[in-house]
N, C-alpha and C. Protein backbone atom coordinates (compact mmCIF):
# COMPACT_ATOMS: atom_id res chain seq x y z
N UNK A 1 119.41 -46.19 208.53
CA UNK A 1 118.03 -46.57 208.81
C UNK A 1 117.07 -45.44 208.42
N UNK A 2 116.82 -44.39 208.40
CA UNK A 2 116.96 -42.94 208.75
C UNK A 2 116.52 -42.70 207.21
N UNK A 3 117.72 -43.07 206.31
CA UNK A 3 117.36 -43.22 204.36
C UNK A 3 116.42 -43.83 204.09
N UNK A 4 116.66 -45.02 204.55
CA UNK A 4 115.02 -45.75 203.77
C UNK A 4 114.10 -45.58 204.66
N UNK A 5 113.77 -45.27 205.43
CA UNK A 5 112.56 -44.54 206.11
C UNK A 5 111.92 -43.89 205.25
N UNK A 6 112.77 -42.64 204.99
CA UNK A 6 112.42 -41.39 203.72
C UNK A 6 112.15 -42.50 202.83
N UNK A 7 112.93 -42.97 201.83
CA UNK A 7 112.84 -43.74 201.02
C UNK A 7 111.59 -44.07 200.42
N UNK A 8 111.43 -45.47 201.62
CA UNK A 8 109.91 -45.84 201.56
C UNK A 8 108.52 -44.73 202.01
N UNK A 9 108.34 -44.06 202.25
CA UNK A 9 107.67 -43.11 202.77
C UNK A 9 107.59 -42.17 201.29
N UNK A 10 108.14 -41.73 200.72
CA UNK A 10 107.99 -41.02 199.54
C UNK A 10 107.70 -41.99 198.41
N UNK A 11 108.17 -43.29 198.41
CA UNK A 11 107.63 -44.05 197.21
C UNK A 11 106.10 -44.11 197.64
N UNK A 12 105.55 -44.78 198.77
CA UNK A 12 103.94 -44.53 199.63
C UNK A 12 103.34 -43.75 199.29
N UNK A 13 103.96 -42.36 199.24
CA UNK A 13 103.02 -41.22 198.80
C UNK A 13 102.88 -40.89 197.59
N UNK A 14 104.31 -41.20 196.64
CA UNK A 14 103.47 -40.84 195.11
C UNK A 14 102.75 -41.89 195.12
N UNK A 15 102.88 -43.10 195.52
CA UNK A 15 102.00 -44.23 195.01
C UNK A 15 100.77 -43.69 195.46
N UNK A 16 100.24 -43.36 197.07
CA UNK A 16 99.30 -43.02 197.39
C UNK A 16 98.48 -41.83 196.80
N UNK A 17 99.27 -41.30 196.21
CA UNK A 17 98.56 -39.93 195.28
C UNK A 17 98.00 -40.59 193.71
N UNK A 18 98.47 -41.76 193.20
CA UNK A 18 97.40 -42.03 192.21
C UNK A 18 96.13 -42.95 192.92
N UNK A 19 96.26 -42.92 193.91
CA UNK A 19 94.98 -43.45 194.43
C UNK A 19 93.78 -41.82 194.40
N UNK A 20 94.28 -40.88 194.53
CA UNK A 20 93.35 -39.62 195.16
C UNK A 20 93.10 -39.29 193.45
N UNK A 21 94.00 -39.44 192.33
CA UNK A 21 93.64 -39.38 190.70
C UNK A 21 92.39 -40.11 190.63
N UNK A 22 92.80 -41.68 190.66
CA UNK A 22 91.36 -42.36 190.29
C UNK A 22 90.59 -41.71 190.87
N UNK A 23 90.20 -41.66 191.81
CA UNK A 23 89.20 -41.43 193.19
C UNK A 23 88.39 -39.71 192.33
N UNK A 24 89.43 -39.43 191.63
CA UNK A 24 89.31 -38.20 190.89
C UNK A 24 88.53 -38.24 189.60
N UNK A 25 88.90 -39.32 188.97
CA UNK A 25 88.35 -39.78 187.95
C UNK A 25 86.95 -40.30 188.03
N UNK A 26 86.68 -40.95 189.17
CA UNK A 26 85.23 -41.75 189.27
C UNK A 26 84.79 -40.29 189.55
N UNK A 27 85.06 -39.50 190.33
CA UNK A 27 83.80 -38.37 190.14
C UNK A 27 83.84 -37.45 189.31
N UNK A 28 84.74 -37.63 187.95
CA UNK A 28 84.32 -37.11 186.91
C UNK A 28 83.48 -37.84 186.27
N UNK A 29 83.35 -39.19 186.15
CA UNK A 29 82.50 -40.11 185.52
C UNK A 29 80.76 -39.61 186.49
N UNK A 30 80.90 -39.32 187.61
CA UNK A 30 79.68 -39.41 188.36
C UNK A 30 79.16 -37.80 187.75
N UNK A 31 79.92 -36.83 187.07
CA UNK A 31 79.86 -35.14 187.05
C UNK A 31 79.99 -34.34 188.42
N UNK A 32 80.61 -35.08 189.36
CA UNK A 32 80.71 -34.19 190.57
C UNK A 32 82.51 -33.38 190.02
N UNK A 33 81.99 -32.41 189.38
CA UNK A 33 82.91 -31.32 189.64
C UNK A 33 83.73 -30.72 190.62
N UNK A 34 83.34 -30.14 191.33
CA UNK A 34 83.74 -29.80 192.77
C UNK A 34 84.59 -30.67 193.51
N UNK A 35 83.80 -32.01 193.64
CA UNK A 35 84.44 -32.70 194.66
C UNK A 35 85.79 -33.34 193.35
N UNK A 36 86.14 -33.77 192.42
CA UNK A 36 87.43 -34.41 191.38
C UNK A 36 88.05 -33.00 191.80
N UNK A 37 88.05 -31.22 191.64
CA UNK A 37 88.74 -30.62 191.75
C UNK A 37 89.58 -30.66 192.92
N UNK A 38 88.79 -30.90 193.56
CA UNK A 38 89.16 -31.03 195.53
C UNK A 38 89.88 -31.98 195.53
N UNK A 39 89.67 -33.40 195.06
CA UNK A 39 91.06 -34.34 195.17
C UNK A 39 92.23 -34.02 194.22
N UNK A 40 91.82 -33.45 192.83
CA UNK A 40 93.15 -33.54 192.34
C UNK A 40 93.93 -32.20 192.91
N UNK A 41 93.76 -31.32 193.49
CA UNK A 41 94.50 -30.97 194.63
C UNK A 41 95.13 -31.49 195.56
N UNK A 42 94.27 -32.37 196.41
CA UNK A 42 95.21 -32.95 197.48
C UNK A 42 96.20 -34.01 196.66
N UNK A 43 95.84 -34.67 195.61
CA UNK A 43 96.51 -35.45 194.56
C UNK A 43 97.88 -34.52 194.71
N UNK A 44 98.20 -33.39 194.16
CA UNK A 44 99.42 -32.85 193.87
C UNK A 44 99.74 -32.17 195.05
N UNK A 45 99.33 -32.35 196.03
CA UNK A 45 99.82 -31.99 197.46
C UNK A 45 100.73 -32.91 197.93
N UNK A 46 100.25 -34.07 197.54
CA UNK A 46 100.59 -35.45 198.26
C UNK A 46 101.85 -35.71 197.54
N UNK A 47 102.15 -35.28 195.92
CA UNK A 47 102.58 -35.90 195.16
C UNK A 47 104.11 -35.13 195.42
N UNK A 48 103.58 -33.56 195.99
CA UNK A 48 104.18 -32.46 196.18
C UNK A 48 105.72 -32.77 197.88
N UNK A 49 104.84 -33.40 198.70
CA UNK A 49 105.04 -33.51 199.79
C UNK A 49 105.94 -34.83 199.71
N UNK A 50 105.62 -35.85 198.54
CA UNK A 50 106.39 -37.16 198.57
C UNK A 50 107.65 -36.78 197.68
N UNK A 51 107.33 -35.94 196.44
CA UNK A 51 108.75 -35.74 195.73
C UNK A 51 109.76 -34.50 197.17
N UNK A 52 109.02 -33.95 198.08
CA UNK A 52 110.30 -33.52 199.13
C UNK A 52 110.64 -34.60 199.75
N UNK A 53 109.99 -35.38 200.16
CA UNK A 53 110.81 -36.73 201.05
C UNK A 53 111.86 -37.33 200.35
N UNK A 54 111.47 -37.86 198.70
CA UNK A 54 112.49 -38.17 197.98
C UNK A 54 113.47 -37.12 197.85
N UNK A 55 113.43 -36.07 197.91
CA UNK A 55 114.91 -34.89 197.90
C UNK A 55 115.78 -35.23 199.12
N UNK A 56 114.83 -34.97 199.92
CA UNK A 56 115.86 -35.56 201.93
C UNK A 56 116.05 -36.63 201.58
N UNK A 57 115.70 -38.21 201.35
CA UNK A 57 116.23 -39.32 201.60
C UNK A 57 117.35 -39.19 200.15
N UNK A 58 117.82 -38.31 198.88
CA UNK A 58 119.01 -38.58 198.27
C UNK A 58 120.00 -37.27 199.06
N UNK A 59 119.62 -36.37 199.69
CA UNK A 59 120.31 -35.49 200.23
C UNK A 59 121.27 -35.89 201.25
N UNK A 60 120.65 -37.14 202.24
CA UNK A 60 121.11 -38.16 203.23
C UNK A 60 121.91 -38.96 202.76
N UNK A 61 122.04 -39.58 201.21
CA UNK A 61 122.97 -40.27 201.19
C UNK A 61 124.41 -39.75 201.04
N UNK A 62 124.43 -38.51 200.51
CA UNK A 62 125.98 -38.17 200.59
C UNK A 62 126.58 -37.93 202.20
């Protein structure tokens, strides 16, 4: 139960990290600098934090 928990939870978050890209993209289209740098950070935080979940949920299966 425990595996796909992780599982699903790390697929969520890379998925959820191209949401914080676009979100990145419209305020390059708007020229807000600052604020696209600030998400595509948390972007590779998120992306950072979901590829460790995917390490624990294949580490669990052996």
């Amino acid at each position: 139960m425990r595996n796909y928990f992780f599982e699903v939870l790390s697929i969520l978050l890379i998925g959820g990290s191209l949401l914080f890209f676009l979100e990145c993209i419209d305020y390059l289209k708007r020229r807000d600098y600052v604020a696209s740098l600030i998400l595509m950070f948390i972007g590779l935080a998120v992306i950072a934090v979901g590829k460790e979940m995917a390490r624990l949920a294949l580490a669990q299966k052996d």
